[in-house]
PDB file of N, CA and C in Angstrom:
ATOM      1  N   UNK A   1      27.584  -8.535  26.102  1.00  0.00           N
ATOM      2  CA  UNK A   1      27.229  -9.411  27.207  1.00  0.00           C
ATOM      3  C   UNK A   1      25.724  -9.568  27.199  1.00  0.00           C
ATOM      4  N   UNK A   2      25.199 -10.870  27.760  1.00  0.00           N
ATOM      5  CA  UNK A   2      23.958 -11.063  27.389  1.00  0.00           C
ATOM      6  C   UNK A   2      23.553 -10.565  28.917  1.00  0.00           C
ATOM      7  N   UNK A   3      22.101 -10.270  28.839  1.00  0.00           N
ATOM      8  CA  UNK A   3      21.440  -9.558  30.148  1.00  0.00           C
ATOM      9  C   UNK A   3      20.038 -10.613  29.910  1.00  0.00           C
ATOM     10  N   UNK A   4      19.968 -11.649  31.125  1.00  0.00           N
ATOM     11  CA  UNK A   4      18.849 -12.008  30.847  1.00  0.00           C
ATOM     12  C   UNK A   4      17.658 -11.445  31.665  1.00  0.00           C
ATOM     13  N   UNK A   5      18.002  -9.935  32.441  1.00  0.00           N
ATOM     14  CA  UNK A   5      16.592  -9.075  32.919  1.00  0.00           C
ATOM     15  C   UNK A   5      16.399  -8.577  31.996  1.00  0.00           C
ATOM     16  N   UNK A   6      16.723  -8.165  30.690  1.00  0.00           N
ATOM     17  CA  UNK A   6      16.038  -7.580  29.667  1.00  0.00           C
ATOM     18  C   UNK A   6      15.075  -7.939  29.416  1.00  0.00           C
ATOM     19  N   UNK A   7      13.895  -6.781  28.889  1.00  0.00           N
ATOM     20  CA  UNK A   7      12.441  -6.846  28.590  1.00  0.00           C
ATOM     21  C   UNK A   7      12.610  -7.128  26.954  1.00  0.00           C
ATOM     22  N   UNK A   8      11.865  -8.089  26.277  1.00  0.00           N
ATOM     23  CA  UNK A   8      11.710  -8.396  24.829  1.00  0.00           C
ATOM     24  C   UNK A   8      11.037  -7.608  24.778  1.00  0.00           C
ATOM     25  N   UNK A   9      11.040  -6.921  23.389  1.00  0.00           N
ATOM     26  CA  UNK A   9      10.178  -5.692  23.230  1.00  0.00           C
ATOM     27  C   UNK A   9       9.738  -6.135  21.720  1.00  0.00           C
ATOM     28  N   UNK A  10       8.542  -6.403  21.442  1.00  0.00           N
ATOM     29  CA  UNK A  10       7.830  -6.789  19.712  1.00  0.00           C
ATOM     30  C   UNK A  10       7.325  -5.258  19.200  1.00  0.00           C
ATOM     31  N   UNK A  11       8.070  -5.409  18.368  1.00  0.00           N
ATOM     32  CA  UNK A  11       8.326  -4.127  16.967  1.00  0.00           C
ATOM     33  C   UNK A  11       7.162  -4.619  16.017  1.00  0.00           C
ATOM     34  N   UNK A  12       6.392  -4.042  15.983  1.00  0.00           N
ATOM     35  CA  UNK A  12       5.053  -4.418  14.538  1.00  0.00           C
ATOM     36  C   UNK A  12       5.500  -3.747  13.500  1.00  0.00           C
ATOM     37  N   UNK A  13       5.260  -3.712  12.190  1.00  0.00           N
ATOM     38  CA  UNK A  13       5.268  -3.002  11.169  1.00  0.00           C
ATOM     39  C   UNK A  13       4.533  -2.205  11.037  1.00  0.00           C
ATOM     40  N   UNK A  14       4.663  -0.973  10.584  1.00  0.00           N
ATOM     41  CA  UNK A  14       3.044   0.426  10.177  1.00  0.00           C
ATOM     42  C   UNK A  14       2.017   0.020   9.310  1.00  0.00           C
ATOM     43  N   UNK A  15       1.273   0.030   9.666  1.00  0.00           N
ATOM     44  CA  UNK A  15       0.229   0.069   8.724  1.00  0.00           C
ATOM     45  C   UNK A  15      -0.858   0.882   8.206  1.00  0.00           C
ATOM     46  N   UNK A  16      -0.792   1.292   6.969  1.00  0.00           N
ATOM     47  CA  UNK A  16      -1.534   2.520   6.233  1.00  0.00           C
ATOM     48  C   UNK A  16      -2.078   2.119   4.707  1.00  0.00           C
ATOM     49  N   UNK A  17      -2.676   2.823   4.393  1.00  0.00           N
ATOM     50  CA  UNK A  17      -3.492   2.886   3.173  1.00  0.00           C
ATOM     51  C   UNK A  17      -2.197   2.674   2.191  1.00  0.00           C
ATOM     52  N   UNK A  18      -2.077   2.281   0.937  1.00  0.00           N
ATOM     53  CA  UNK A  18      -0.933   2.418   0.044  1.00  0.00           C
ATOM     54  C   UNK A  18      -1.399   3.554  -0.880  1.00  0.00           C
ATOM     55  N   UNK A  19      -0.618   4.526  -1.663  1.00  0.00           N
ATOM     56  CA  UNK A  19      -0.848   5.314  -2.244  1.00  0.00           C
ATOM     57  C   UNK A  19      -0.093   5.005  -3.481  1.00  0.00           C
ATOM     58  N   UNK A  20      -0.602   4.114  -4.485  1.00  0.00           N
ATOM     59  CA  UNK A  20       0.348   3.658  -5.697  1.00  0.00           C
ATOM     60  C   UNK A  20      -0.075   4.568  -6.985  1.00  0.00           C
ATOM     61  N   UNK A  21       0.893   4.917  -8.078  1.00  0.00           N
ATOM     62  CA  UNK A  21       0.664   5.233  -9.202  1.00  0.00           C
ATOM     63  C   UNK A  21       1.143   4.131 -10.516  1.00  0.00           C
ATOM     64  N   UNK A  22       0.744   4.002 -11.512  1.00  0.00           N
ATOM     65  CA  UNK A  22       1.473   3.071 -12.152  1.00  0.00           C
ATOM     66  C   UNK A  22       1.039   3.406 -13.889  1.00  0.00           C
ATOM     67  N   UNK A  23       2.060   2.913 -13.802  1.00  0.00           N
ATOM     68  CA  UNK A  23       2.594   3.511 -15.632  1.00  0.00           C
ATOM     69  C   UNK A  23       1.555   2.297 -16.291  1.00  0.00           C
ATOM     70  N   UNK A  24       0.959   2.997 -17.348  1.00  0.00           N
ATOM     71  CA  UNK A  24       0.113   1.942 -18.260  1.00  0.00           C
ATOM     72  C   UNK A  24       0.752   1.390 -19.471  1.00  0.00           C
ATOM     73  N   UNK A  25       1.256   2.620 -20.346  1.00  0.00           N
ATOM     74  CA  UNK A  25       2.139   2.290 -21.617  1.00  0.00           C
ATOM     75  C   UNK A  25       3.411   2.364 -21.553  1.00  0.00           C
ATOM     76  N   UNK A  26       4.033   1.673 -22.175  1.00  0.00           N
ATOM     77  CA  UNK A  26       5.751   1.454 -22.477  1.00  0.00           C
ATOM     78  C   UNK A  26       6.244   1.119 -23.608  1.00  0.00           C
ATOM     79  N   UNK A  27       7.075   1.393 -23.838  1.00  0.00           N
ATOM     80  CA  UNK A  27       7.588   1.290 -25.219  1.00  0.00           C
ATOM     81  C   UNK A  27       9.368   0.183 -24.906  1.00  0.00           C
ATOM     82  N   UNK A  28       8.816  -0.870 -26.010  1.00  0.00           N
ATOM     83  CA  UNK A  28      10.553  -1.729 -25.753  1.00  0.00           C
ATOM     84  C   UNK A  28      11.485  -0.642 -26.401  1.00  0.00           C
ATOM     85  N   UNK A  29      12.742  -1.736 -25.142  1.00  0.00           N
ATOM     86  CA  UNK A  29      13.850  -1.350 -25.806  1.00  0.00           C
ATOM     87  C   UNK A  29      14.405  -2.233 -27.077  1.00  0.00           C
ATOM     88  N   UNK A  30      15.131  -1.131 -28.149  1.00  0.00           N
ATOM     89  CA  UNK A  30      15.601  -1.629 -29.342  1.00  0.00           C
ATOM     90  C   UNK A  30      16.813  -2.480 -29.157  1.00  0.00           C
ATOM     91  N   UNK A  31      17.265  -2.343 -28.249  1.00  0.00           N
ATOM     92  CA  UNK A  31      18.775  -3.329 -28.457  1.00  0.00           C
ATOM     93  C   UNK A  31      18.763  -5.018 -27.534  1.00  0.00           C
ATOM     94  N   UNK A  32      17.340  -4.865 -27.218  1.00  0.00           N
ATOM     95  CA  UNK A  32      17.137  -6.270 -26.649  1.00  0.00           C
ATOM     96  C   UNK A  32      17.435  -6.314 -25.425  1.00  0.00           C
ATOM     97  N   UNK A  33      18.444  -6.955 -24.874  1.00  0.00           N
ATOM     98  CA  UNK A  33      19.098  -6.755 -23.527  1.00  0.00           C
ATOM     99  C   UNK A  33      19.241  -5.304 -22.665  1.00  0.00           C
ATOM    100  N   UNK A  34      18.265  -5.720 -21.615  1.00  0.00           N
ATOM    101  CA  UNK A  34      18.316  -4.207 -21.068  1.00  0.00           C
ATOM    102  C   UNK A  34      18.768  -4.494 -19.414  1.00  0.00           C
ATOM    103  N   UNK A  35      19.665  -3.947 -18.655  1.00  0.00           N
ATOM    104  CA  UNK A  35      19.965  -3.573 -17.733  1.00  0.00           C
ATOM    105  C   UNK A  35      18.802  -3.879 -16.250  1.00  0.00           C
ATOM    106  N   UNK A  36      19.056  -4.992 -15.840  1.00  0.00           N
ATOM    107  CA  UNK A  36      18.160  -5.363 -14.981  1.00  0.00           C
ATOM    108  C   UNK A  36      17.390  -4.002 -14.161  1.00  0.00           C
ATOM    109  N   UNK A  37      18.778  -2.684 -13.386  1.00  0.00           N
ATOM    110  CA  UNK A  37      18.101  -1.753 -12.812  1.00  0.00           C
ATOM    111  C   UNK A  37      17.216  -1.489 -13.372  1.00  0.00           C
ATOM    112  N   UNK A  38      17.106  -1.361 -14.666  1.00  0.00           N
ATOM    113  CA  UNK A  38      16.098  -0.191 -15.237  1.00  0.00           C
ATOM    114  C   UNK A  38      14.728  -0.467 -15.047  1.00  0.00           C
ATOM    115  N   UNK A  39      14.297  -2.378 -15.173  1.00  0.00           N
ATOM    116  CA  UNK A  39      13.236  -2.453 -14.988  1.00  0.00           C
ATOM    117  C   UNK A  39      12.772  -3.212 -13.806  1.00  0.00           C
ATOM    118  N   UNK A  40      13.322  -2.909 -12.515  1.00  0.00           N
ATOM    119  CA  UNK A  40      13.374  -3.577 -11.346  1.00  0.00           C
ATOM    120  C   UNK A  40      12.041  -2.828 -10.190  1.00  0.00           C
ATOM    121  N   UNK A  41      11.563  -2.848  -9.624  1.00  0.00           N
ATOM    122  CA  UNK A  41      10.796  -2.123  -8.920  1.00  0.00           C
ATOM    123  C   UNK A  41      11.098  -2.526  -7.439  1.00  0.00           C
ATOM    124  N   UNK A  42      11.221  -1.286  -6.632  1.00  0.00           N
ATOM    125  CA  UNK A  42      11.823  -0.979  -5.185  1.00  0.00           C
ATOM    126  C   UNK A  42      10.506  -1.029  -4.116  1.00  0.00           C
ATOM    127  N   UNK A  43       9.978  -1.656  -3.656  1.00  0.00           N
ATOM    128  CA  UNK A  43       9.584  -0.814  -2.548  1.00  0.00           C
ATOM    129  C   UNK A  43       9.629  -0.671  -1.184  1.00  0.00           C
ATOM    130  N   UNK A  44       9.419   0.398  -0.194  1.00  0.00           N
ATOM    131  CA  UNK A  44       9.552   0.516   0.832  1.00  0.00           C
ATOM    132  C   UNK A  44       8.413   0.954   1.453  1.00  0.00           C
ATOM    133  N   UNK A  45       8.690   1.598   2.966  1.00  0.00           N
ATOM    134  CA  UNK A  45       7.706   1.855   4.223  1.00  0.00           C
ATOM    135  C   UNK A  45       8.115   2.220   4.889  1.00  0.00           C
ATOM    136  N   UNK A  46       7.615   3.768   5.389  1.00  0.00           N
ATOM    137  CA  UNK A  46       8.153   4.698   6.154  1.00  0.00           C
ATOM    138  C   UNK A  46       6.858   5.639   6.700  1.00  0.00           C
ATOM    139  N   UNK A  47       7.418   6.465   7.577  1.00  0.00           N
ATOM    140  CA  UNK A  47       6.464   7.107   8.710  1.00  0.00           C
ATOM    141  C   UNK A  47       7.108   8.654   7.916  1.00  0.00           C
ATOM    142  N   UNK A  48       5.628   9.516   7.850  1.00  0.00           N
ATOM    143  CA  UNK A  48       6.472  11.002   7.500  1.00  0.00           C
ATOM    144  C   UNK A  48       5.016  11.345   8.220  1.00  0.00           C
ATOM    145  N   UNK A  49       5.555  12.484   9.052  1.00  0.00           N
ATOM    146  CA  UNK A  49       4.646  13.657   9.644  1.00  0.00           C
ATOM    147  C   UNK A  49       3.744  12.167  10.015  1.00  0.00           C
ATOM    148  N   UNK A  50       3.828  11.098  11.050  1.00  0.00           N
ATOM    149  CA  UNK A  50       2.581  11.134  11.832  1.00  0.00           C
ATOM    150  C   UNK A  50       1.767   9.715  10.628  1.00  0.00           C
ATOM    151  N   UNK A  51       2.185   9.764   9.437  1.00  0.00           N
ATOM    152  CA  UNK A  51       1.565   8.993   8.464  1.00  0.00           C
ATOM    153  C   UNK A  51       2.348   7.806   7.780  1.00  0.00           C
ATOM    154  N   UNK A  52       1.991   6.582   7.338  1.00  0.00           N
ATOM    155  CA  UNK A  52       2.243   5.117   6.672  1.00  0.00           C
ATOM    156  C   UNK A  52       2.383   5.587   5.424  1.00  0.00           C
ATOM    157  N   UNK A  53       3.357   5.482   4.974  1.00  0.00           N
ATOM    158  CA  UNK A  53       3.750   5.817   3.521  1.00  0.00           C
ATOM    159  C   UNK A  53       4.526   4.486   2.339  1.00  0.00           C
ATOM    160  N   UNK A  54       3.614   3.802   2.023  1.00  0.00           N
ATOM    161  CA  UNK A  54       4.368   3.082   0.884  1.00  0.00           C
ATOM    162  C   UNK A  54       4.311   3.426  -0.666  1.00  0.00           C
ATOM    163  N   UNK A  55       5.977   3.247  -0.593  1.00  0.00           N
ATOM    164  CA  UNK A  55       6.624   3.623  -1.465  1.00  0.00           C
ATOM    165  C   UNK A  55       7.567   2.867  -2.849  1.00  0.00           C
ATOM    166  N   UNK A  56       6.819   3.263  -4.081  1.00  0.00           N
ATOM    167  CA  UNK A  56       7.235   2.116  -5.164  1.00  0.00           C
ATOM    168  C   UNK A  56       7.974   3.099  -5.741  1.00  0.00           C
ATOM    169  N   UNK A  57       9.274   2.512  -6.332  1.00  0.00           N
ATOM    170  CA  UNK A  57      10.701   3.400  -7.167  1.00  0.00           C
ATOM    171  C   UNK A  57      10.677   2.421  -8.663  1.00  0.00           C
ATOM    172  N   UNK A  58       9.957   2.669  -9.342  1.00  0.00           N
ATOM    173  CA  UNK A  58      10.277   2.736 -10.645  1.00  0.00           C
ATOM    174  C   UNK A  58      11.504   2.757 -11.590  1.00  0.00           C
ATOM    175  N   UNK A  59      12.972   2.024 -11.290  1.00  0.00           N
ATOM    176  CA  UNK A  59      13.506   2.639 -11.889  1.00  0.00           C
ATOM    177  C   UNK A  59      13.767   2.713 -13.361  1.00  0.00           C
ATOM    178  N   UNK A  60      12.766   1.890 -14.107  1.00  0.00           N
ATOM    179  CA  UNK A  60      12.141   2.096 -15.640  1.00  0.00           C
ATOM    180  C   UNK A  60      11.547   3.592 -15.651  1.00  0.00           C
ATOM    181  N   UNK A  61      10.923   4.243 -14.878  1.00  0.00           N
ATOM    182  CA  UNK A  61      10.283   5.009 -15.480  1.00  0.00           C
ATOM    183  C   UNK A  61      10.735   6.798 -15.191  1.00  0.00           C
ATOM    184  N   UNK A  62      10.046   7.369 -16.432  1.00  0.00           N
ATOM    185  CA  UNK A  62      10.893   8.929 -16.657  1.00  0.00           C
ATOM    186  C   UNK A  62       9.646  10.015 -15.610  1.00  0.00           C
ATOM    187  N   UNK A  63       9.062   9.604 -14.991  1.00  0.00           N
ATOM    188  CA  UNK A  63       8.190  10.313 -14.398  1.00  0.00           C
ATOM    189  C   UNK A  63       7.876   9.700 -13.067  1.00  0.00           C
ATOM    190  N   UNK A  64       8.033  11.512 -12.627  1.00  0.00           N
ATOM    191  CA  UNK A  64       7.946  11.143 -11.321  1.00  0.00           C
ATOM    192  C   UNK A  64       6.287  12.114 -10.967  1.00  0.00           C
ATOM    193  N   UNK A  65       5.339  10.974 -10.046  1.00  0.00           N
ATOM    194  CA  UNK A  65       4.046  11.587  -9.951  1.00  0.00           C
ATOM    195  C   UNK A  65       3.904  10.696  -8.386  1.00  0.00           C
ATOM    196  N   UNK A  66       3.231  11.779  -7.653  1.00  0.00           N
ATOM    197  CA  UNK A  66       2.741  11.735  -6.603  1.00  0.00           C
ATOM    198  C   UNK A  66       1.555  11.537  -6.388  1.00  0.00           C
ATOM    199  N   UNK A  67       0.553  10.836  -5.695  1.00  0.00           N
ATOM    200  CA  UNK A  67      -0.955  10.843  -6.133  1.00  0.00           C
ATOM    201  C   UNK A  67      -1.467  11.970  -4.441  1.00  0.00           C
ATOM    202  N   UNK A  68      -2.681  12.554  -5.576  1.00  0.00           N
ATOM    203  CA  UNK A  68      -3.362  13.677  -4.907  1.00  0.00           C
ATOM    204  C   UNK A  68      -3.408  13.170  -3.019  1.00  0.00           C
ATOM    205  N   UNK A  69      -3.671  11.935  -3.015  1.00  0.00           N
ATOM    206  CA  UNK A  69      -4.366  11.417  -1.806  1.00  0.00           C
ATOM    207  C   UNK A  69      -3.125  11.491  -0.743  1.00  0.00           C
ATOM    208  N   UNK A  70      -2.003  11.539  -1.437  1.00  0.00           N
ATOM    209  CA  UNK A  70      -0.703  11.202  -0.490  1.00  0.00           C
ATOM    210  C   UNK A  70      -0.310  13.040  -0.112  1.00  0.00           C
ATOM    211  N   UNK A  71      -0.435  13.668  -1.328  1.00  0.00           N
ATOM    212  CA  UNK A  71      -0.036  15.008  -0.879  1.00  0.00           C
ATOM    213  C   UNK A  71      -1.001  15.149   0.293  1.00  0.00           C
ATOM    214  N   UNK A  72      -2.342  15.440   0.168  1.00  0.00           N
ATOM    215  CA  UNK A  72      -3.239  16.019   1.327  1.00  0.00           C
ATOM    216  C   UNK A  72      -3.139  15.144   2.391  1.00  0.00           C
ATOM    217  N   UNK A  73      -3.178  14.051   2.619  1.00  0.00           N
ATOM    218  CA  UNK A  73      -2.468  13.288   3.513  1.00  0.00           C
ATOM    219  C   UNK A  73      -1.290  13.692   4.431  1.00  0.00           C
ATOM    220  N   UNK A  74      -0.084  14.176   3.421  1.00  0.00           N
ATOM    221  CA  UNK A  74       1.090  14.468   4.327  1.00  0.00           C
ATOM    222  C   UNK A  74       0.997  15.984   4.222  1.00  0.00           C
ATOM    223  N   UNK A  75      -0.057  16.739   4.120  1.00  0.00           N
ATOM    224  CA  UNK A  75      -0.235  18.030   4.133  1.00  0.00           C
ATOM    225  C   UNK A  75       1.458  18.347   3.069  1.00  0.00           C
ATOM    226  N   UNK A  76       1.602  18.244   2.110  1.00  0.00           N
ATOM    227  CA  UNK A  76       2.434  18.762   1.542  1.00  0.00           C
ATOM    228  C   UNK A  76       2.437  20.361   0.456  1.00  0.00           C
ATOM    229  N   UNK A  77       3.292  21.280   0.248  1.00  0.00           N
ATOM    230  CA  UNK A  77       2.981  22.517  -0.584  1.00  0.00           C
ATOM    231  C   UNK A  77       2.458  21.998  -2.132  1.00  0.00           C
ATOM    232  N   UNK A  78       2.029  22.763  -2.311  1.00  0.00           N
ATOM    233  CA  UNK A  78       1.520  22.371  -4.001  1.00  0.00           C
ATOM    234  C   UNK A  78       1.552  23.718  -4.785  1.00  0.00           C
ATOM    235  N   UNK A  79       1.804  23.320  -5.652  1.00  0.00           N
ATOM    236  CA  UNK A  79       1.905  24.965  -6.635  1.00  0.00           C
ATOM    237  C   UNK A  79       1.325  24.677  -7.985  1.00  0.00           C
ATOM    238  N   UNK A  80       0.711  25.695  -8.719  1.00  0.00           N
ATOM    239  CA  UNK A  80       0.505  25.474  -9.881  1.00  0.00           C
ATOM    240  C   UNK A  80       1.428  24.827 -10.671  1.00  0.00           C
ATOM    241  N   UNK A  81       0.834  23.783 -11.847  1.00  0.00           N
ATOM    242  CA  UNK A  81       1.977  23.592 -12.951  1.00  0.00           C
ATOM    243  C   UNK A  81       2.312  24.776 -13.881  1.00  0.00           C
ATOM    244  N   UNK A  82       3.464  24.763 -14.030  1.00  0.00           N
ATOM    245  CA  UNK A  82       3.554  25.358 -15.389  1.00  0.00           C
ATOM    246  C   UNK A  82       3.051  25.017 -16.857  1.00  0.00           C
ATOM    247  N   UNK A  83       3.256  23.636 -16.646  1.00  0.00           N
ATOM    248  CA  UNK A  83       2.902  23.502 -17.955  1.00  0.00           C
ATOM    249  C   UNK A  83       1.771  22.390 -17.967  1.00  0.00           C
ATOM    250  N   UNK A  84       0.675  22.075 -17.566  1.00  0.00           N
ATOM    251  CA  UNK A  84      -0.847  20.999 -17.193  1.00  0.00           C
ATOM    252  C   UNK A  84      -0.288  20.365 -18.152  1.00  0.00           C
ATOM    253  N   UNK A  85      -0.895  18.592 -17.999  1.00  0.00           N
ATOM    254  CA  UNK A  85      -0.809  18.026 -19.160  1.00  0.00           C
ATOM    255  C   UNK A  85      -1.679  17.067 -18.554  1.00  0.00           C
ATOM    256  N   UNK A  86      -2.280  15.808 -19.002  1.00  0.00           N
ATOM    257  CA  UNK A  86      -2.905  15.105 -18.820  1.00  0.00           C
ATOM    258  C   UNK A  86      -2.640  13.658 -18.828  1.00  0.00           C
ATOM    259  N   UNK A  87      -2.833  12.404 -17.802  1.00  0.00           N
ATOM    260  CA  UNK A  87      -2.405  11.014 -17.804  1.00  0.00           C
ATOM    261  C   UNK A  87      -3.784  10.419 -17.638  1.00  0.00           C
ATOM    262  N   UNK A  88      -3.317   9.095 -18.122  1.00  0.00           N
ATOM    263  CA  UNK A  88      -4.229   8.090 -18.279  1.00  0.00           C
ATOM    264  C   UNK A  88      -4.642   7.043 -16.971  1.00  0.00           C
ATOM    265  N   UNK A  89      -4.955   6.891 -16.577  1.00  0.00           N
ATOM    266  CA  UNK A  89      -5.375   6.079 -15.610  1.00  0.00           C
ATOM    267  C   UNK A  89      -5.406   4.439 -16.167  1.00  0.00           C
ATOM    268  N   UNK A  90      -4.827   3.600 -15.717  1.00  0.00           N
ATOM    269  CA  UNK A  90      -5.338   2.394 -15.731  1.00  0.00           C
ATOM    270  C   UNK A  90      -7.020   1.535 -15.827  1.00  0.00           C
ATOM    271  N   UNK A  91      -7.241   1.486 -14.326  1.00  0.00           N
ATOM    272  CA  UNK A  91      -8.452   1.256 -13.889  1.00  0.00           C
ATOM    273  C   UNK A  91      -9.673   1.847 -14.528  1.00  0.00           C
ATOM    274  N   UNK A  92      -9.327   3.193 -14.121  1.00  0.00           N
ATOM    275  CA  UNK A  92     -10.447   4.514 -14.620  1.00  0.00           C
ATOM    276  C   UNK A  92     -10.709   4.287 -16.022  1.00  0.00           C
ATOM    277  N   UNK A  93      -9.854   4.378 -16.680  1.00  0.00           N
ATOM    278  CA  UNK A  93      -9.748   4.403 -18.421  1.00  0.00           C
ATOM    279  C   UNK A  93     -10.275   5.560 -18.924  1.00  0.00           C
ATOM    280  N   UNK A  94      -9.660   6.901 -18.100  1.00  0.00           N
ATOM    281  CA  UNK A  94     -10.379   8.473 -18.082  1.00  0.00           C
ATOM    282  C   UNK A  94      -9.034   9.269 -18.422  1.00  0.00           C
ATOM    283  N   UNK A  95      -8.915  10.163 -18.824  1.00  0.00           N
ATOM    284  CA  UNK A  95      -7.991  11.128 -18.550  1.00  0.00           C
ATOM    285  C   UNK A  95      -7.727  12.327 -17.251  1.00  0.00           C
ATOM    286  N   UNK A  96      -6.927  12.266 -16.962  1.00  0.00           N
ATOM    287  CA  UNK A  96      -6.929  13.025 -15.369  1.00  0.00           C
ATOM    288  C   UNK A  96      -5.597  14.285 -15.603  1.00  0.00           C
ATOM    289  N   UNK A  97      -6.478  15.279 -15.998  1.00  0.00           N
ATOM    290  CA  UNK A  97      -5.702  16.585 -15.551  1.00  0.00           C
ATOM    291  C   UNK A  97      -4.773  16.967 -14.736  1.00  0.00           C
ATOM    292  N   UNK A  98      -3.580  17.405 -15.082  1.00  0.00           N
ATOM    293  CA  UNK A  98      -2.475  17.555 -13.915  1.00  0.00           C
ATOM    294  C   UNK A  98      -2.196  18.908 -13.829  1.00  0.00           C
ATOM    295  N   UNK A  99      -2.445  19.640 -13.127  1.00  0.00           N
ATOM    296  CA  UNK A  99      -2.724  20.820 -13.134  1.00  0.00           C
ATOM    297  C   UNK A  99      -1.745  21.602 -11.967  1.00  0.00           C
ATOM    298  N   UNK A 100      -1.136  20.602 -10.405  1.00  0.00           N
ATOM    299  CA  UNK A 100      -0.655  21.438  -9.753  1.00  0.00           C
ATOM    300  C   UNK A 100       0.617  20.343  -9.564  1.00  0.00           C
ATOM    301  N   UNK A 101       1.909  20.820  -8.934  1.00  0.00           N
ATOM    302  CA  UNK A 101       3.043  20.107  -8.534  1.00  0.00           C
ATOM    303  C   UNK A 101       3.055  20.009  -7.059  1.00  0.00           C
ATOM    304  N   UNK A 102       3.965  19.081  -7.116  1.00  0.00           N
ATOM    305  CA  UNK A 102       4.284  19.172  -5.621  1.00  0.00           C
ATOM    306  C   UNK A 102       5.787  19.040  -5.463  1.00  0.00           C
ATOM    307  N   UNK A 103       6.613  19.639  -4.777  1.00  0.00           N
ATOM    308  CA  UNK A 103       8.146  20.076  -4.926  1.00  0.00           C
ATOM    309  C   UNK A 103       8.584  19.646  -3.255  1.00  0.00           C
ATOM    310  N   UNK A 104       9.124  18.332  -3.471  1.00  0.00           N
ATOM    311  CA  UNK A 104      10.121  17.716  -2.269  1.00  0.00           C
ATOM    312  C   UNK A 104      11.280  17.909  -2.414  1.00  0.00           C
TER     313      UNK A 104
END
C-alpha cells in the first residue's frame, strides 16, 4: 500500500580513495578462444570498519595482492611472508619487495 506521509529519504554513494593493483604482464592463451569469465573485470564498493573500499576481481588473474595503503587503512593483521618475492609496478617501473601477507 502506498503511504503518501512517507519521508523520501536520498541514499548517496561512499566515497573514498580507490586502492587499485594491476597486473602489467600476461601471457596469451594458446587455444585462441578463451572463456569470457576469465578475462572480465568485477568491480564493487563497500564500507569495512568505518572505511570506502573499492574493489577490482580479476578473474584472469592467479594473484591475489592487497596494496599496503588498504591494509593500514582497514587496520588489518599482517604477518611475515614466507617466502618474499618481488613485483613490478606499472607506473613506478621499480621493483617492490613483498615481504609481509595479509590473511582474510
Amino acid at each position: 500500500i502506498y503511504n503518501d506521509e512517507e519521508d523520501d529519504v536520498d541514499i548517496y554513494p561512499a566515497q573514498g580513495e580507490s586502492l587499485v593493483v594491476r597486473r602489467v604482464l600476461t601471457i596469451g592463451d594458446d587455444e585462441g578462444e578463451e572463456d569470457w569469465r576469465r578475462r572480465n573485470i568485477f568491480r564493487t564498493r563497500f564500507l569495512c570498519g568505518g572505511k570506502v573500499c573499492n574493489v577490482i576481481f580479476d578473474g584472469g588473474s592467479v594473484e591475489n595482492i592487497v596494496a599496503r595503503d588498504a591494509v593500514e587503512k582497514l587496520k588489518l593483521p599482517i604477518e611475515k611472508h614466507p617466502n618474499p618475492y618481488k613485483i613490478s609496478w606499472f607506473r613506478k617501473g621499480n621493483e617492490v619487495p613483498v615481504t609481509s601477507r595479509c590473511l582474510v
